[in-house]
C-alpha atoms as a PDB file:
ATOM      1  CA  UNK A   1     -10.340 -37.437  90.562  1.00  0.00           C
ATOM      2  CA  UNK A   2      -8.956 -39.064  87.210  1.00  0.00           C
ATOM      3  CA  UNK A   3      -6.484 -42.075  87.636  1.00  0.00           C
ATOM      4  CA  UNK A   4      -3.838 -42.372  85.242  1.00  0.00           C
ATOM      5  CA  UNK A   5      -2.713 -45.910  84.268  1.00  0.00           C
ATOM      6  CA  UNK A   6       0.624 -46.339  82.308  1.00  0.00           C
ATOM      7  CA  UNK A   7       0.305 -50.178  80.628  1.00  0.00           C
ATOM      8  CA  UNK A   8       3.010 -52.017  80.208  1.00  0.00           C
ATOM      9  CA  UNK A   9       3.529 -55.151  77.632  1.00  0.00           C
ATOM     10  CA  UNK A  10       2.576 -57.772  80.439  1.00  0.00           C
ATOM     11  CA  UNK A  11      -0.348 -56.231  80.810  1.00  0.00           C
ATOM     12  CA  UNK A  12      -1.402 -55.358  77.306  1.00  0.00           C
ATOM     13  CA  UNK A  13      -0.396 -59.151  76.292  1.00  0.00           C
ATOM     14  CA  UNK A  14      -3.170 -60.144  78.965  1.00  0.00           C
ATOM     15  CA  UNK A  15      -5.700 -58.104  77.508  1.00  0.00           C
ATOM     16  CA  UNK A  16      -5.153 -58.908  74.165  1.00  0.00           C
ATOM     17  CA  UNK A  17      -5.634 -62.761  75.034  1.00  0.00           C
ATOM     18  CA  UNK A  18      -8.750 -62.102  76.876  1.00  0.00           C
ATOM     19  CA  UNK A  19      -7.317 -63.783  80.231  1.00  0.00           C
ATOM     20  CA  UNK A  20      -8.576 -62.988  83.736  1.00  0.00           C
ATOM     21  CA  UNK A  21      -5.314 -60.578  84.227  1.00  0.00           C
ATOM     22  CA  UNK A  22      -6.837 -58.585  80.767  1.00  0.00           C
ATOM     23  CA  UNK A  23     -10.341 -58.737  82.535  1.00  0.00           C
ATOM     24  CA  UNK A  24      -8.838 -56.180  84.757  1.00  0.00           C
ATOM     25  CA  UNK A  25      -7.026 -53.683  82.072  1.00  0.00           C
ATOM     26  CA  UNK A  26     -10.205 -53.873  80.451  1.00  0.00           C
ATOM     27  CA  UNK A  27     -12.065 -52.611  83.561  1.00  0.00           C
ATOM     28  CA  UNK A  28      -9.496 -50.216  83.867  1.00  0.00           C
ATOM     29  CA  UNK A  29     -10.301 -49.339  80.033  1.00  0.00           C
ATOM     30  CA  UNK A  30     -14.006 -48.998  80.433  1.00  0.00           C
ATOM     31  CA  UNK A  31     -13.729 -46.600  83.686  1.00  0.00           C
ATOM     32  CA  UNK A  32     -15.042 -43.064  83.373  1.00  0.00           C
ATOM     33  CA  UNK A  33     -12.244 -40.560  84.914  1.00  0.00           C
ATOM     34  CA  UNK A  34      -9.624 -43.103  83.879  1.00  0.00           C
ATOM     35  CA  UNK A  35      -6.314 -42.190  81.707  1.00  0.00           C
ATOM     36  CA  UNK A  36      -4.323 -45.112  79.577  1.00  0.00           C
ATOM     37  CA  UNK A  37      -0.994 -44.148  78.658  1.00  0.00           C
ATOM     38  CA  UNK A  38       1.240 -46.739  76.575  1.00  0.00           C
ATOM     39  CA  UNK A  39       4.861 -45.771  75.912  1.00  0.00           C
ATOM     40  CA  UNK A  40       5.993 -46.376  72.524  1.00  0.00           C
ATOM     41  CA  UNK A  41       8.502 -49.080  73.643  1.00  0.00           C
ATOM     42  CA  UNK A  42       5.648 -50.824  75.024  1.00  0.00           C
ATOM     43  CA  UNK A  43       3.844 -50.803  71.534  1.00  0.00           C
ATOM     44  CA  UNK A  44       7.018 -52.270  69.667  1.00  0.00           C
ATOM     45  CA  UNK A  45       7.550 -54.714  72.331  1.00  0.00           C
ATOM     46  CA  UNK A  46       3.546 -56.200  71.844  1.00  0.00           C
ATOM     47  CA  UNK A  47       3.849 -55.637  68.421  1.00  0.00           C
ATOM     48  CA  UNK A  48       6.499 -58.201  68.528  1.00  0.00           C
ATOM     49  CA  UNK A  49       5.476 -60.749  70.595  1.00  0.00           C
ATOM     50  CA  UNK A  50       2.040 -60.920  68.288  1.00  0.00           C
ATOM     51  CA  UNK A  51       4.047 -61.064  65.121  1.00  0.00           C
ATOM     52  CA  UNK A  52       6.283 -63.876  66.950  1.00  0.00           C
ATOM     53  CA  UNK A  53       3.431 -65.779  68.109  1.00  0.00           C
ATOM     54  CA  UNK A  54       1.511 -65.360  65.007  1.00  0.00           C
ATOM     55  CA  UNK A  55      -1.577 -63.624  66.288  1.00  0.00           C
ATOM     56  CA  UNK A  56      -2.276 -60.339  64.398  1.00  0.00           C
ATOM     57  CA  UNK A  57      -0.020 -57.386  64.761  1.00  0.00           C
ATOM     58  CA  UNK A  58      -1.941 -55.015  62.794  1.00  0.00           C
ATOM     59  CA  UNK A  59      -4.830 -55.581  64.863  1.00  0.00           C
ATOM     60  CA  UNK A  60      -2.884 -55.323  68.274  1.00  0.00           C
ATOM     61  CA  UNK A  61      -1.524 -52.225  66.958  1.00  0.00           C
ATOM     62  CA  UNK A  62      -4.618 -50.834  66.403  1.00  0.00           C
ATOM     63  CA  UNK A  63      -5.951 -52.095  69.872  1.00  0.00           C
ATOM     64  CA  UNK A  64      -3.528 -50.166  71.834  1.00  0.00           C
ATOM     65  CA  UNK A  65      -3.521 -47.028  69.895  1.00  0.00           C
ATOM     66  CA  UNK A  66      -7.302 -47.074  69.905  1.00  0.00           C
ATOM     67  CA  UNK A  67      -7.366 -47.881  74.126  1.00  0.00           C
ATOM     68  CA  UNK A  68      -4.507 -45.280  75.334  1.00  0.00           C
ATOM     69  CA  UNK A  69      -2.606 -42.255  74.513  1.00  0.00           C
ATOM     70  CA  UNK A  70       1.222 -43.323  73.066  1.00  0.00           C
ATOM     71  CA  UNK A  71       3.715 -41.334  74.672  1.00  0.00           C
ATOM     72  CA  UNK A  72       7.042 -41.209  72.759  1.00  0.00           C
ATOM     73  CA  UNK A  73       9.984 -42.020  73.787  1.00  0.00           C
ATOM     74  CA  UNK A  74      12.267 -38.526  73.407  1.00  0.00           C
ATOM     75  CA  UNK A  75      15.447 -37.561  74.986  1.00  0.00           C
ATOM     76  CA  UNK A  76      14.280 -36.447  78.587  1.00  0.00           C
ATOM     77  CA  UNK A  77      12.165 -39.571  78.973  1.00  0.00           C
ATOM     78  CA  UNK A  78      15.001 -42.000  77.330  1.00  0.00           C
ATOM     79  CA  UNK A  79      17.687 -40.355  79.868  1.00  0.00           C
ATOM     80  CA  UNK A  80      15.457 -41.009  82.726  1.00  0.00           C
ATOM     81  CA  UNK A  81      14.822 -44.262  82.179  1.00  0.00           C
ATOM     82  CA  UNK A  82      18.630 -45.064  81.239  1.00  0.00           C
ATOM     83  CA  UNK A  83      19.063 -43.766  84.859  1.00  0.00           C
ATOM     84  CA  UNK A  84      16.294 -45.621  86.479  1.00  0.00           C
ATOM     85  CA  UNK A  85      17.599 -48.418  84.552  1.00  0.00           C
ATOM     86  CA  UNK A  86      20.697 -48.389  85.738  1.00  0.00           C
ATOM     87  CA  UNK A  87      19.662 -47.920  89.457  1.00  0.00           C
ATOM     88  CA  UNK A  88      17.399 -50.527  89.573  1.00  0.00           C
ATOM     89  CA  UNK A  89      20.059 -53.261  88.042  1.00  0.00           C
ATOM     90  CA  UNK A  90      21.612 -52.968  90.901  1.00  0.00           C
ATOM     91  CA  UNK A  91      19.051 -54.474  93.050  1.00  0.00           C
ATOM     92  CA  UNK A  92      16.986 -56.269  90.478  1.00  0.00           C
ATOM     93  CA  UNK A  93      19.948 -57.899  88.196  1.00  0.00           C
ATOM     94  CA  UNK A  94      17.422 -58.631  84.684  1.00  0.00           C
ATOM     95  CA  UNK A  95      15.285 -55.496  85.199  1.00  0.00           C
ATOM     96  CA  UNK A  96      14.630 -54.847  81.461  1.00  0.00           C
ATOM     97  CA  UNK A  97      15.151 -51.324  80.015  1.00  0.00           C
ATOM     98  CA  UNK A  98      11.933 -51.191  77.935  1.00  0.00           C
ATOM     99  CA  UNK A  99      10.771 -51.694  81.888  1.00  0.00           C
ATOM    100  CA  UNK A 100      12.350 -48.802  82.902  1.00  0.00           C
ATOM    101  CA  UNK A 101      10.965 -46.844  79.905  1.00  0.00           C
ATOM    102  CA  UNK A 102       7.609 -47.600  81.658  1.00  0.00           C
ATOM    103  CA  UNK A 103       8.273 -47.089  85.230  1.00  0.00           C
ATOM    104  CA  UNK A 104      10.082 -43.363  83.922  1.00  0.00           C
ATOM    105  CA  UNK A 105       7.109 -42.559  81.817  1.00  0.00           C
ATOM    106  CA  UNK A 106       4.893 -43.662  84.989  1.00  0.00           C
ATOM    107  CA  UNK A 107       6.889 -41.182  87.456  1.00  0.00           C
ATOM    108  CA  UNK A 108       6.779 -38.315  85.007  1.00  0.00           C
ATOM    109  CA  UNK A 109       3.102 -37.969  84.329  1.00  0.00           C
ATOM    110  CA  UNK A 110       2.027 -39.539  88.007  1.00  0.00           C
ATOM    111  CA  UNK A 111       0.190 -42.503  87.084  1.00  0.00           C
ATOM    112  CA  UNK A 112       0.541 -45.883  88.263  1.00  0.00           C
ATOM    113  CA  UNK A 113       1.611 -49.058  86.418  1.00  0.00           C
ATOM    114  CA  UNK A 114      -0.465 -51.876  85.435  1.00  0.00           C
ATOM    115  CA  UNK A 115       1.597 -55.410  84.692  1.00  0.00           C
ATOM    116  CA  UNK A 116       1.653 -58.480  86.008  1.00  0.00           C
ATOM    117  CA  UNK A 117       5.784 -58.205  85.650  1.00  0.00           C
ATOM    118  CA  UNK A 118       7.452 -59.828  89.081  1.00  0.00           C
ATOM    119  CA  UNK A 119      10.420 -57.258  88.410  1.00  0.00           C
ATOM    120  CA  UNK A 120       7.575 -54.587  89.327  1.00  0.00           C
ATOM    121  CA  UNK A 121       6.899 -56.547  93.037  1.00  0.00           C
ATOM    122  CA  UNK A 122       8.936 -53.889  95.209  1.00  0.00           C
ATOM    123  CA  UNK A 123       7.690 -50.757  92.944  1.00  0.00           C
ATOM    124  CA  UNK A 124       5.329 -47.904  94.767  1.00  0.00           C
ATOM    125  CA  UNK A 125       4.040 -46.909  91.717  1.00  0.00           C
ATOM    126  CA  UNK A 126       3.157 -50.897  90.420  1.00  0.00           C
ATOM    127  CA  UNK A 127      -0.349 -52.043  90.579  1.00  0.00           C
ATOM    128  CA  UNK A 128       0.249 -56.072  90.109  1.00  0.00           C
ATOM    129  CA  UNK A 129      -2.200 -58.131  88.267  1.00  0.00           C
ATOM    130  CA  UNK A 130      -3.325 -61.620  89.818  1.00  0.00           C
END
């Protein structure tokens, strides 16, 4: 059975810093039977935070292309996370939309989440990092 993992920034972030969160994507990464998916929302919003933080944005680019399959963001998948957006502000008031990119993306292709986002807590599909 293969496992499919969608990764969102939270995650990634924790990789990329080598914490003991990113010790578990990186198990994840190094699994046989395992599939990494990264929407492209996720890669502009790590892209980001590296350039803000000064860290290297090429090379975090390159990580997550190089670790996981980027899944674009087109109109079915945009519309379904505006609607899953939308639903899920009214129960969680700062759920983010590049959040609901991820959770969309997740429910399309059947995979779980990996982050370490508290906005995730009451998701099925969320696996939670420590």
């Amino acid at each position: 059975m293969t496992n499919k993992y969608v990764v969102d920034a939270y995650a990634w972030i924790e990789y990329l810093i080598g914490s003991r969160a990113g010790e578990t994507v990186k198990s994840l990464l190094d699994r046989e039977r395992t599939e990494i998916y990264t929407c492209a929302v996720t890669l502009a919003e790590v892209v980001s935070k590296a350039a803000r933080e000064g860290a290297d944005a090429e090379i975090a680019y390159d990580i997550l292309l190089s670790n996981s399959e980027l899944v674009n963001a087109d109109a079915t998948l945009s519309k379904d996370a505006g609607m899953l957006h939308a639903a899920l502000r009214k129960t969680i008031p700062d759920f983010g939309l590049a959040d609901a990119y991820v959770l969309a993306l997740a429910r399309k292709i059947k995979a779980k989440v990996l982050t370490g986002d508290p906005h995730f807590r009451d998701i099925k599909e969320a696996i939670l990092l420590d």
